[in-house]
C-alpha atoms as a PDB file:
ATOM      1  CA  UNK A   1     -17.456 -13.192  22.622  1.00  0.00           C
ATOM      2  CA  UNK A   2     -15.021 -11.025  20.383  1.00  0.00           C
ATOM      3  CA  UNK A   3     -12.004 -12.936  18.776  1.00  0.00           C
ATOM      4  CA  UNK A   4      -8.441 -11.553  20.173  1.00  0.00           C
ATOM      5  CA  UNK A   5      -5.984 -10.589  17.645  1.00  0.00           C
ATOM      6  CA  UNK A   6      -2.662 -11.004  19.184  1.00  0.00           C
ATOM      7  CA  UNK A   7      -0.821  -8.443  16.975  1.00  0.00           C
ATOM      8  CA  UNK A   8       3.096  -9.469  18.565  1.00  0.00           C
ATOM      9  CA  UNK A   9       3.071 -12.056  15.648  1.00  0.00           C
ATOM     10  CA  UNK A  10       4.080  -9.562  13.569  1.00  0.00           C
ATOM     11  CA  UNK A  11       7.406  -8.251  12.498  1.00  0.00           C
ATOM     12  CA  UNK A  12       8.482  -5.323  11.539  1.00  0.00           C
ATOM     13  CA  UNK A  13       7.812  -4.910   8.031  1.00  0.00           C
ATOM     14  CA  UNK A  14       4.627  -6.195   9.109  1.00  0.00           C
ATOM     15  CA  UNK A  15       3.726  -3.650  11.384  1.00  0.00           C
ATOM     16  CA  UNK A  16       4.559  -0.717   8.404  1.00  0.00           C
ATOM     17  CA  UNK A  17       2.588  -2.870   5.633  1.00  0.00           C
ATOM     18  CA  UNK A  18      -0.731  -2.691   8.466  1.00  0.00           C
ATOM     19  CA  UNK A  19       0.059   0.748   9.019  1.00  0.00           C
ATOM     20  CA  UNK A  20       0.494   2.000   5.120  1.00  0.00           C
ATOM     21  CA  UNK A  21      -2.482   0.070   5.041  1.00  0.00           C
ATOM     22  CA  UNK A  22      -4.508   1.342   7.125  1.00  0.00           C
ATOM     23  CA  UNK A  23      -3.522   4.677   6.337  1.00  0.00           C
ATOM     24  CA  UNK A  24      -4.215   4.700   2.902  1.00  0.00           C
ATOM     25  CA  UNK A  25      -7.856   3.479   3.480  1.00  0.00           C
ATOM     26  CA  UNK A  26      -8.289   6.918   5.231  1.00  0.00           C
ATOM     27  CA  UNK A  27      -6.178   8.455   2.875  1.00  0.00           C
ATOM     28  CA  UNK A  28      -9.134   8.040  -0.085  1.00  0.00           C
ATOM     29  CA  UNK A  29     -11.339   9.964   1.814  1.00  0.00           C
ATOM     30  CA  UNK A  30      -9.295  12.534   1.843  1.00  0.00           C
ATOM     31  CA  UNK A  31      -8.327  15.529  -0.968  1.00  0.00           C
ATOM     32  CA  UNK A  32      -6.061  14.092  -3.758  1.00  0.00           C
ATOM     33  CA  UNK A  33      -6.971  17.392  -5.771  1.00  0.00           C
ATOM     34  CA  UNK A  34      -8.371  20.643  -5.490  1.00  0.00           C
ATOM     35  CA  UNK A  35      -8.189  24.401  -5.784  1.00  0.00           C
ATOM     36  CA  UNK A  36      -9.380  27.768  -4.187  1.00  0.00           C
ATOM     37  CA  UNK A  37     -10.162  30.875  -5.646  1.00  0.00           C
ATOM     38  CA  UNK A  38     -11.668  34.151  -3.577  1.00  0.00           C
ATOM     39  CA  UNK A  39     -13.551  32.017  -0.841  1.00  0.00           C
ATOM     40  CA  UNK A  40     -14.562  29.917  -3.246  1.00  0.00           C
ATOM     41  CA  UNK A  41     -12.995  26.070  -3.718  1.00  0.00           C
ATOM     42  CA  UNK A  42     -13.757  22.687  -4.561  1.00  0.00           C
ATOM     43  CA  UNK A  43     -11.576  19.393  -3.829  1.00  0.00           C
ATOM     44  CA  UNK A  44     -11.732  15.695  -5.310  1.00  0.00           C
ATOM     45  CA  UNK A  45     -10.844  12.389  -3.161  1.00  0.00           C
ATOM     46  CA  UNK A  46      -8.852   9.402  -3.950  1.00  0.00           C
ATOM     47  CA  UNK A  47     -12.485   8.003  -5.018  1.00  0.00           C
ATOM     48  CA  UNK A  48     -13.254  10.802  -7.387  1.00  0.00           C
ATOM     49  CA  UNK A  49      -9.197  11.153  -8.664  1.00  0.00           C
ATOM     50  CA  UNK A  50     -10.379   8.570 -10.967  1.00  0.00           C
ATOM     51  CA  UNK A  51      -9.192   4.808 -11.644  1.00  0.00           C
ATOM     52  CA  UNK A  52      -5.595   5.454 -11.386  1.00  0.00           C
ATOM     53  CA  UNK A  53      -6.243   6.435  -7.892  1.00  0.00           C
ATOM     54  CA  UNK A  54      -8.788   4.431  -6.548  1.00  0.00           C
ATOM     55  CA  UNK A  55      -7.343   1.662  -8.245  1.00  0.00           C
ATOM     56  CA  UNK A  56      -3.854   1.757  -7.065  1.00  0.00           C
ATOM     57  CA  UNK A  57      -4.372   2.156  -3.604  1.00  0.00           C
ATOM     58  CA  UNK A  58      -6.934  -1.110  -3.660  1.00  0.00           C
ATOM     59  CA  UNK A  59      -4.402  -2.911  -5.145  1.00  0.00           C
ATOM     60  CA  UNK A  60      -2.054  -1.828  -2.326  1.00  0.00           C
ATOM     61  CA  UNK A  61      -4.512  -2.180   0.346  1.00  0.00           C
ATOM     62  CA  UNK A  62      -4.959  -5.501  -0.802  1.00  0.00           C
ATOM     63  CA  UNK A  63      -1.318  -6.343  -0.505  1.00  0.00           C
ATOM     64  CA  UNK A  64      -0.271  -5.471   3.035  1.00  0.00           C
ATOM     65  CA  UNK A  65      -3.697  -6.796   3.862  1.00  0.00           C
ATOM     66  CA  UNK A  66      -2.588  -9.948   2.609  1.00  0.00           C
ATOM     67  CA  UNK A  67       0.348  -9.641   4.533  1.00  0.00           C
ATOM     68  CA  UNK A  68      -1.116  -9.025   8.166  1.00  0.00           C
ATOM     69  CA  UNK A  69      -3.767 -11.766   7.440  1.00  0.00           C
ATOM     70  CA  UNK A  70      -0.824 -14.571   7.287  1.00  0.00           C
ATOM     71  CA  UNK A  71       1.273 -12.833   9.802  1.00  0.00           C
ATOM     72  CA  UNK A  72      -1.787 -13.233  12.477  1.00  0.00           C
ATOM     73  CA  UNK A  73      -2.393 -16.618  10.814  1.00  0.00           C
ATOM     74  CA  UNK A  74      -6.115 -15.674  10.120  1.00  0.00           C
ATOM     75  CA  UNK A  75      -5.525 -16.609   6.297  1.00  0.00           C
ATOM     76  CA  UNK A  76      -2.909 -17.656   4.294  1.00  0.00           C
ATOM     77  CA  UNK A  77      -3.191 -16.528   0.768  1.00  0.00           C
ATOM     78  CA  UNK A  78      -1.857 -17.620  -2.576  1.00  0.00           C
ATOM     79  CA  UNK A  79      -1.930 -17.428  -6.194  1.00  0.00           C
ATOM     80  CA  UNK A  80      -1.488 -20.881  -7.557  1.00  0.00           C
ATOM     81  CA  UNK A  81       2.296 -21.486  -6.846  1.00  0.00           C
ATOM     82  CA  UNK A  82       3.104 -18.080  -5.963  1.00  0.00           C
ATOM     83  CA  UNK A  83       3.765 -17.500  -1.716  1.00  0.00           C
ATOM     84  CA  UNK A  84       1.658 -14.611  -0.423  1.00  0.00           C
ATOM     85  CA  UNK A  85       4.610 -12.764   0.223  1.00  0.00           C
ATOM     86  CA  UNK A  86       5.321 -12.915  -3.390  1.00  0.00           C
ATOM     87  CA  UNK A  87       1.341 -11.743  -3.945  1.00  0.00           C
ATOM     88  CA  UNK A  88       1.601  -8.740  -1.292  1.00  0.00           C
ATOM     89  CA  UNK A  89       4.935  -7.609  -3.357  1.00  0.00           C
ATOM     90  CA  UNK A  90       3.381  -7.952  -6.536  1.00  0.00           C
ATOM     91  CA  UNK A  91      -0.397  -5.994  -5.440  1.00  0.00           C
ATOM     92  CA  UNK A  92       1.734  -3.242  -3.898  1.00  0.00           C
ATOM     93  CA  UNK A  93       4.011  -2.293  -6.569  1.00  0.00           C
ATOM     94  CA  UNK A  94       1.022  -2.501  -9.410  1.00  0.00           C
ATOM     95  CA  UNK A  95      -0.210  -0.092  -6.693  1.00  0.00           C
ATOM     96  CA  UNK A  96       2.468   2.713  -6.554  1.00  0.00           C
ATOM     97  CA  UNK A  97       2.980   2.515  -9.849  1.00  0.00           C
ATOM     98  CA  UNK A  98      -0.875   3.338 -10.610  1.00  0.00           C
ATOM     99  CA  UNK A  99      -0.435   6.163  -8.201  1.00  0.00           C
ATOM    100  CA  UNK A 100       2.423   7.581  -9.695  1.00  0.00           C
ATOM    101  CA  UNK A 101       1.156   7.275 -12.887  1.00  0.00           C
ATOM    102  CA  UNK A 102      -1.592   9.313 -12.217  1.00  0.00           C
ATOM    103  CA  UNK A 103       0.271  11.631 -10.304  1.00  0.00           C
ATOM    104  CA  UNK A 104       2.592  12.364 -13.295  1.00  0.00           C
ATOM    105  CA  UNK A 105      -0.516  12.220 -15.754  1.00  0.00           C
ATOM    106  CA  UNK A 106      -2.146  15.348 -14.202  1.00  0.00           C
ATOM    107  CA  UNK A 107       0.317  17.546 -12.087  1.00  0.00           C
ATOM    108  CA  UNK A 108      -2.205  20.535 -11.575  1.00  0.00           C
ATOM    109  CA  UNK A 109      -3.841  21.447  -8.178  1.00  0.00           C
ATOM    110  CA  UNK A 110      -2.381  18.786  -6.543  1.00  0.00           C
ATOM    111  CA  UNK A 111      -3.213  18.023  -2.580  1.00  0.00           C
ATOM    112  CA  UNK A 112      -1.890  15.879  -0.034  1.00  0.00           C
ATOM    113  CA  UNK A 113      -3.960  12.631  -0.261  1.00  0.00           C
ATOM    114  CA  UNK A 114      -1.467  12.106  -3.672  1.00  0.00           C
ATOM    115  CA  UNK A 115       1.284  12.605  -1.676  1.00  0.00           C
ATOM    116  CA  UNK A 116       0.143  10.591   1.356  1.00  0.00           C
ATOM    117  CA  UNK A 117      -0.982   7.705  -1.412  1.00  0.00           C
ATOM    118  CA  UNK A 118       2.454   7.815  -3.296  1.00  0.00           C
ATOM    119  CA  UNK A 119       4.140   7.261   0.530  1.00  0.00           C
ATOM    120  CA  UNK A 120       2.194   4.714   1.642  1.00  0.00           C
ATOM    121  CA  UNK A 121       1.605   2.210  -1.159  1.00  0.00           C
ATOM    122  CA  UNK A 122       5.523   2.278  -2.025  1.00  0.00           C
ATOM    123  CA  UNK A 123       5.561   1.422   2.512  1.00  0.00           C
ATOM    124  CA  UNK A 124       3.280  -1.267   1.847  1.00  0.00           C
ATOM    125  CA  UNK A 125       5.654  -2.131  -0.999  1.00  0.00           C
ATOM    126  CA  UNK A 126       8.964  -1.795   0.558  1.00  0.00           C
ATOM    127  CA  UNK A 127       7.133  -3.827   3.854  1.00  0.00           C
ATOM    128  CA  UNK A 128       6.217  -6.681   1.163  1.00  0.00           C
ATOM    129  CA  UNK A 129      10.039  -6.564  -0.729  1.00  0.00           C
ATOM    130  CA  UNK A 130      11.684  -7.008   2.782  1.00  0.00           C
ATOM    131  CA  UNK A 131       9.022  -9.506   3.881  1.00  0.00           C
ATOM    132  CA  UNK A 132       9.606 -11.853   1.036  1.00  0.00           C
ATOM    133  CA  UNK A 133      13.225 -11.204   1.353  1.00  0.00           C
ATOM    134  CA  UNK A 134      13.218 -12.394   5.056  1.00  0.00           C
ATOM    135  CA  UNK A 135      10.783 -15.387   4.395  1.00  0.00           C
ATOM    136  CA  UNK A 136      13.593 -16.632   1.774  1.00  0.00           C
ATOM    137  CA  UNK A 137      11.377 -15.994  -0.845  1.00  0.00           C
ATOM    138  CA  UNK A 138      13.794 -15.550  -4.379  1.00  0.00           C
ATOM    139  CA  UNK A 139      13.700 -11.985  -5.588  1.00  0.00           C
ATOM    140  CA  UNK A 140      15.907  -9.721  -7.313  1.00  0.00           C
ATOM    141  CA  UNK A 141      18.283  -8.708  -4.896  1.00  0.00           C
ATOM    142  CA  UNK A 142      18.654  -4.993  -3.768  1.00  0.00           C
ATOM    143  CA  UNK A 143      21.397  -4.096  -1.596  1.00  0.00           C
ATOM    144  CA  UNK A 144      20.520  -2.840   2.057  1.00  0.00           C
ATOM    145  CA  UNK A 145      16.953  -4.178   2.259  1.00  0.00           C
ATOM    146  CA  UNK A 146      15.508  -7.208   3.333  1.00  0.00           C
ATOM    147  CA  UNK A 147      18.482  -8.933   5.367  1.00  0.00           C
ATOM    148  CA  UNK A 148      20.787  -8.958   3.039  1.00  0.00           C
ATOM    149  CA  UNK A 149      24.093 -11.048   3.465  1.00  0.00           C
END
């Protein structure tokens, strides 16, 4: 029948990467822009907001997807040398930072699907920085996060 996914393999930071995840596949369905004027209005989605949008939250999608598919040992990915822990961090900061860029490259009529996509890509980010951290991956070392000594 159906395969069981046995989701008390994962940790914590886990958990919040398969969450910001899974939230910000909803999230491009919903308005990233849009106005209203007299009963009349008109809204775009995280598909429509353009590359910057669509493009960013793929790339963080793709990171804490990454990151639940080792955790559950379904599929360990890896770039050449480079851990997937390294790989999540990596797809999930290129993805806040295209979010934020094209938050800050067009401020007008801004909705919540921006907002909500700004949140959880830099969750799935944070969830990847810790993860590596934990795994004893080396990163740049940021006080408070990650178990640090």
């Amino acid at each position: 029948m159906g395969a069981h996914v046995d989701l008390s393999k994962l940790n914590q930071n886990q958990k919040i990467a398969g969450g910001a995840t899974a939230l910000l596949v909803i999230n491009l369905f919903l308005p990233w822009y849009g106005f209203s004027i007299g009963g009349f209005g008109a809204s775009i989605n995280g598909f429509g907001a353009g590359f910057l949008a669509w493009g960013g939250s793929f790339l963080a999608i793709a990171g804490g997807v990454i990151m639940v598919l080792k955790a559950l040992e379904i599929q360990d990915v890896a770039a050449g040398d480079m851990p997937a822990e390294k790989l999540a961090l990596i797809l999930g900061a290129s993805g806040v930072a295209l979010i934020l860029i094209r938050f800050l490259t067009e401020t007008s009529f801004v909705k919540f699907g921006l907002i909500i996509g700004i949140l959880a890509s830099a969750a799935v980010t944070y969830a990847a920085f810790a993860n590596a951290k934990a795994a004893g991956i080396e990163l740049p070392d940021i006080p408070g996060v990650g178990g640090d000594k």
